[in-house]
Protein backbone atom coordinates (compact mmCIF):
# COMPACT_ATOMS: atom_id res chain seq x y z
CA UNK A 1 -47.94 132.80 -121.68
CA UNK A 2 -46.67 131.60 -118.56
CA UNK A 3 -46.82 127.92 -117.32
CA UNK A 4 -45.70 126.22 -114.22
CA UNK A 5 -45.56 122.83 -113.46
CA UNK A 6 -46.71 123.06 -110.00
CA UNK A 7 -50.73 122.24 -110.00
CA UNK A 8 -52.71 124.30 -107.08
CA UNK A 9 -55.29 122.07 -105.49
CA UNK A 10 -58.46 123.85 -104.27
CA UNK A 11 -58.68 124.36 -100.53
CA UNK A 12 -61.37 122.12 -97.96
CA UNK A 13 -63.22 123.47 -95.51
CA UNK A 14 -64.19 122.65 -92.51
CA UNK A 15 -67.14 124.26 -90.49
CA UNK A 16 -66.28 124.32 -86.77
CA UNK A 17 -69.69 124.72 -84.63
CA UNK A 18 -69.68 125.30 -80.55
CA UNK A 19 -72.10 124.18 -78.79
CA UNK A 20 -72.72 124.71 -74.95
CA UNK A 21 -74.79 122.70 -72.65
CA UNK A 22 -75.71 125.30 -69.20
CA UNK A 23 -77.72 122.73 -67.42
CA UNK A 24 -76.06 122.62 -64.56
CA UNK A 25 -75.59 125.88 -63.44
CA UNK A 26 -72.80 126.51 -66.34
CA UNK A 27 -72.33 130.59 -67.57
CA UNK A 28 -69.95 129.66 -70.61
CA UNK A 29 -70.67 131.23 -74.04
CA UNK A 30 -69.43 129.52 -76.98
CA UNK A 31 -66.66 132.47 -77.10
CA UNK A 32 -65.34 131.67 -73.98
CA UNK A 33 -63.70 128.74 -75.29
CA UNK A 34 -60.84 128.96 -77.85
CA UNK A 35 -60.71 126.56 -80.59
CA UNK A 36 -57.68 124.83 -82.46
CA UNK A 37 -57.05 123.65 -85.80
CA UNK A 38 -54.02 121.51 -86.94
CA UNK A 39 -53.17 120.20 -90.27
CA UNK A 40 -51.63 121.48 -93.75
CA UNK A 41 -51.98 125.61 -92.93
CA UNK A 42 -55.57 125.93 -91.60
CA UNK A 43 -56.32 129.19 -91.80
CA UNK A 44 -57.51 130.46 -89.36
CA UNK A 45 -55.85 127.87 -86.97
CA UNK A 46 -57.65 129.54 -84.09
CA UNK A 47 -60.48 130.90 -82.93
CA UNK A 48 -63.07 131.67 -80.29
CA UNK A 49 -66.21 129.20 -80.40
CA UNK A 50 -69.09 130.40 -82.36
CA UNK A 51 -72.67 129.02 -82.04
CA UNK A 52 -73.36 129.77 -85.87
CA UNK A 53 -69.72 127.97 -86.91
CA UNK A 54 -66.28 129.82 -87.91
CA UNK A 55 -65.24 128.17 -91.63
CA UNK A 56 -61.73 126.94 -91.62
CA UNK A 57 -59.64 126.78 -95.05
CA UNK A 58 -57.36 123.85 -95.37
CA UNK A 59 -55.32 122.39 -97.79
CA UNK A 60 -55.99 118.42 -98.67
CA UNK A 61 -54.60 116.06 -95.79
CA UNK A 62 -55.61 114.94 -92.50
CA UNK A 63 -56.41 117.58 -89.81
CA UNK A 64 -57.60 118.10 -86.11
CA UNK A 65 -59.97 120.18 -84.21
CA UNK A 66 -59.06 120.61 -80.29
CA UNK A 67 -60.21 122.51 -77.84
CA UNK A 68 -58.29 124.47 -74.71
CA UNK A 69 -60.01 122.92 -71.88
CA UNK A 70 -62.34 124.84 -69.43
CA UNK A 71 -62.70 123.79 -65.85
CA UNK A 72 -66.38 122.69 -64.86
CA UNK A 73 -66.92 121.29 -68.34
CA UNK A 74 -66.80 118.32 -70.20
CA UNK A 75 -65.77 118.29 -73.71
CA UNK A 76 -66.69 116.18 -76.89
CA UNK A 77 -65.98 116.22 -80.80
CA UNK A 78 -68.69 114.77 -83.69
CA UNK A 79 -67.08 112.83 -85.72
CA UNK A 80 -65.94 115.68 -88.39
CA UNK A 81 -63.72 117.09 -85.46
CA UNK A 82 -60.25 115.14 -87.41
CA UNK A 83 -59.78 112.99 -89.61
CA UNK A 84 -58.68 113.70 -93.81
CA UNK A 85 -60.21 115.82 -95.89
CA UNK A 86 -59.34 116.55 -99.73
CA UNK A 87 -59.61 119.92 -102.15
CA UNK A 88 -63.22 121.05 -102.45
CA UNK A 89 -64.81 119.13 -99.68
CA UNK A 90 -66.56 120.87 -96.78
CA UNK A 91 -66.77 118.92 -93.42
CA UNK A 92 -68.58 120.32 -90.28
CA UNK A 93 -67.72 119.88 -86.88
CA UNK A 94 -69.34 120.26 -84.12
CA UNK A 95 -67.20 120.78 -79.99
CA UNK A 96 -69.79 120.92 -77.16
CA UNK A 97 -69.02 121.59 -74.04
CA UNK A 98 -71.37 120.14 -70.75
CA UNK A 99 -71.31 122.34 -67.59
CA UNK A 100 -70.17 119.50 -64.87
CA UNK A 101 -73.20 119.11 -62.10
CA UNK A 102 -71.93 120.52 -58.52
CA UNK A 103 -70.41 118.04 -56.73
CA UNK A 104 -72.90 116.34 -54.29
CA UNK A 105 -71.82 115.92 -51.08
CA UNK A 106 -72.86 111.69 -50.22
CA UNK A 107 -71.93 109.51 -46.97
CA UNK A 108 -73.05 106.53 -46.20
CA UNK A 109 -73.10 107.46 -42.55
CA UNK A 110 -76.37 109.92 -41.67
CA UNK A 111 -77.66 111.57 -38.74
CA UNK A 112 -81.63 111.27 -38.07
CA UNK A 113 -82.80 113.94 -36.33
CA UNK A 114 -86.75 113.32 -35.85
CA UNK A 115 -88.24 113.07 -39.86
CA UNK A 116 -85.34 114.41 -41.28
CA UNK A 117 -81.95 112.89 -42.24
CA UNK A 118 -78.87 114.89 -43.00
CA UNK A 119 -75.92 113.15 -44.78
CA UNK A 120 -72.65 113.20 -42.18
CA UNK A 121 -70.47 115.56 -45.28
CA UNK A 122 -73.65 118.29 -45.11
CA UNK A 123 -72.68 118.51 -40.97
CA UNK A 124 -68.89 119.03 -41.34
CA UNK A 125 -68.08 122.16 -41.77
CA UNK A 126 -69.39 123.44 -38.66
CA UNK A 127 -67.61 122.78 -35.79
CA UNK A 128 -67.53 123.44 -32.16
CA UNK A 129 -70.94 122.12 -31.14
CA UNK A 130 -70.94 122.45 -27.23
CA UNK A 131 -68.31 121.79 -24.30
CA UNK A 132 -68.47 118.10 -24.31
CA UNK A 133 -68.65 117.25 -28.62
CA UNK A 134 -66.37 115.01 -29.78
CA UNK A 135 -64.65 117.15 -32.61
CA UNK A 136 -61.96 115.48 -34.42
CA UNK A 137 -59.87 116.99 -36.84
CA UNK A 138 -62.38 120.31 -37.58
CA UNK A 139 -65.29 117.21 -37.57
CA UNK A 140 -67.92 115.87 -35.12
CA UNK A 141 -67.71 112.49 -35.08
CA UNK A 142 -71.32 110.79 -35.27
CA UNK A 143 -70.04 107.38 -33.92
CA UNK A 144 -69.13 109.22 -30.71
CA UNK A 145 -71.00 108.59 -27.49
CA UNK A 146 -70.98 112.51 -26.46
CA UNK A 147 -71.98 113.90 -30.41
CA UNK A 148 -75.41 113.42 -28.33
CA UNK A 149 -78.72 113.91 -29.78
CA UNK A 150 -78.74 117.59 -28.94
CA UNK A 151 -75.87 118.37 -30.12
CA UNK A 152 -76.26 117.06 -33.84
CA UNK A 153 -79.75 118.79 -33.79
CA UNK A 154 -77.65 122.06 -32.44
CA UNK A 155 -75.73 121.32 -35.87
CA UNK A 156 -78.73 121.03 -38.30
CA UNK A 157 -80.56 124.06 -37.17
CA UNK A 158 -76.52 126.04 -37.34
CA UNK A 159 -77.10 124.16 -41.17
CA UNK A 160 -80.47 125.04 -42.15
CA UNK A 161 -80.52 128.19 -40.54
CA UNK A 162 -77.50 129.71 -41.16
C-alpha cells in the first residue's frame, strides 16, 4: 500500500456569469468580452463571457475575477467576483457590462429660431453659412452681430434637413 504524507484538498468553484445591459444602443454579446481569473491555478483562467456561467476550478485561497475592458461599456462585479474561497465551496459571480448612453451634445448657449430651440453644439459642424457669417475656428459664433437671424435659420434647416 502506498501512503504519502501530502493531503489533496478538494478543489472550489466558482461560477462566473456575464451579463449585458443593450439599453443604450449597445451590440455586445456576453462572448465578446473575455474574462480573467487569478488565484491558486484556476483552471480555466480565461474565458469568453457566457450568459448561462463558465465553472472555474480553484484550489483553496483568495482569488479574482477581472474583466478586459470594452469601450462604450461600463463594468461591475457582485460581490463573489474576489475574495477567498476554500475546498468544496462553490461561489458565483456575476460581471455585467452597461452599454454607455451616446454622448449628448448640451450648451448652455441656444439659438431660438421661431418655436424651436437648437442647442449651439447641434449647429457646429456646419459651417460656411453665407458671405457675411462670422465663422470662427470651423464655428458660427451666436454672440456675433452678423450670425443674423437668417443665417442661423439657414443652419437649422442645413441640420434638420440634411
Amino acid at each position: 500500500m502506498y501512503c504519502s504524507k501530502y493531503q489533496i484538498s478538494p478543489l472550489g468553484t466558482i461560477t462566473v456569469a456575464k451579463n449585458v445591459i443593450k439599453d443604450d444602443r449597445g451590440t455586445k454579446k456576453p462572448s465578446d468580452f473575455m474574462i480573467f481569473v487569478t488565484g491558486q491555478s484556476p483552471s480555466p483562467n480565461n474565458f469568453p463571457g457566457s450568459a448561462s456561467g463558465t465553472s472555474v476550478s480553484i484550489q483553496a485561497g483568495n482569488y479574482e475575477v477581472i474583466e478586459a475592458s470594452v469601450s462604450g461599456y461600463t463594468t461591475t462585479y457582485s460581490s463573489g467576483c474576489s475574495g477567498s474561497i476554500t475546498g468544496g465551496e462553490t461561489i458565483k459571480c456575476v460581471v455585467s457590462n452597461d452599454d454607455i448612453p451616446p454622448i449628448s451634445f448640451i450648451d448652455t448657449e441656444t439659438a431660438k429660431l421661431g418655436k424651436s430651440t437648437f442647442l449651439s453644439d447641434a449647429l457646429r459642424p456646419l459651417i460656411d453659412v453665407g458671405p457675411s457669417s462670422n465663422i470662427i475656428g470651423g464655428h458660427v459664433s451666436l454672440s456675433s452681430p452678423t450670425a443674423s437671424s437668417d443665417h442661423l435659420k439657414l443652419i437649422a434647416r442645413s441640420f434638420i434637413c440634411g
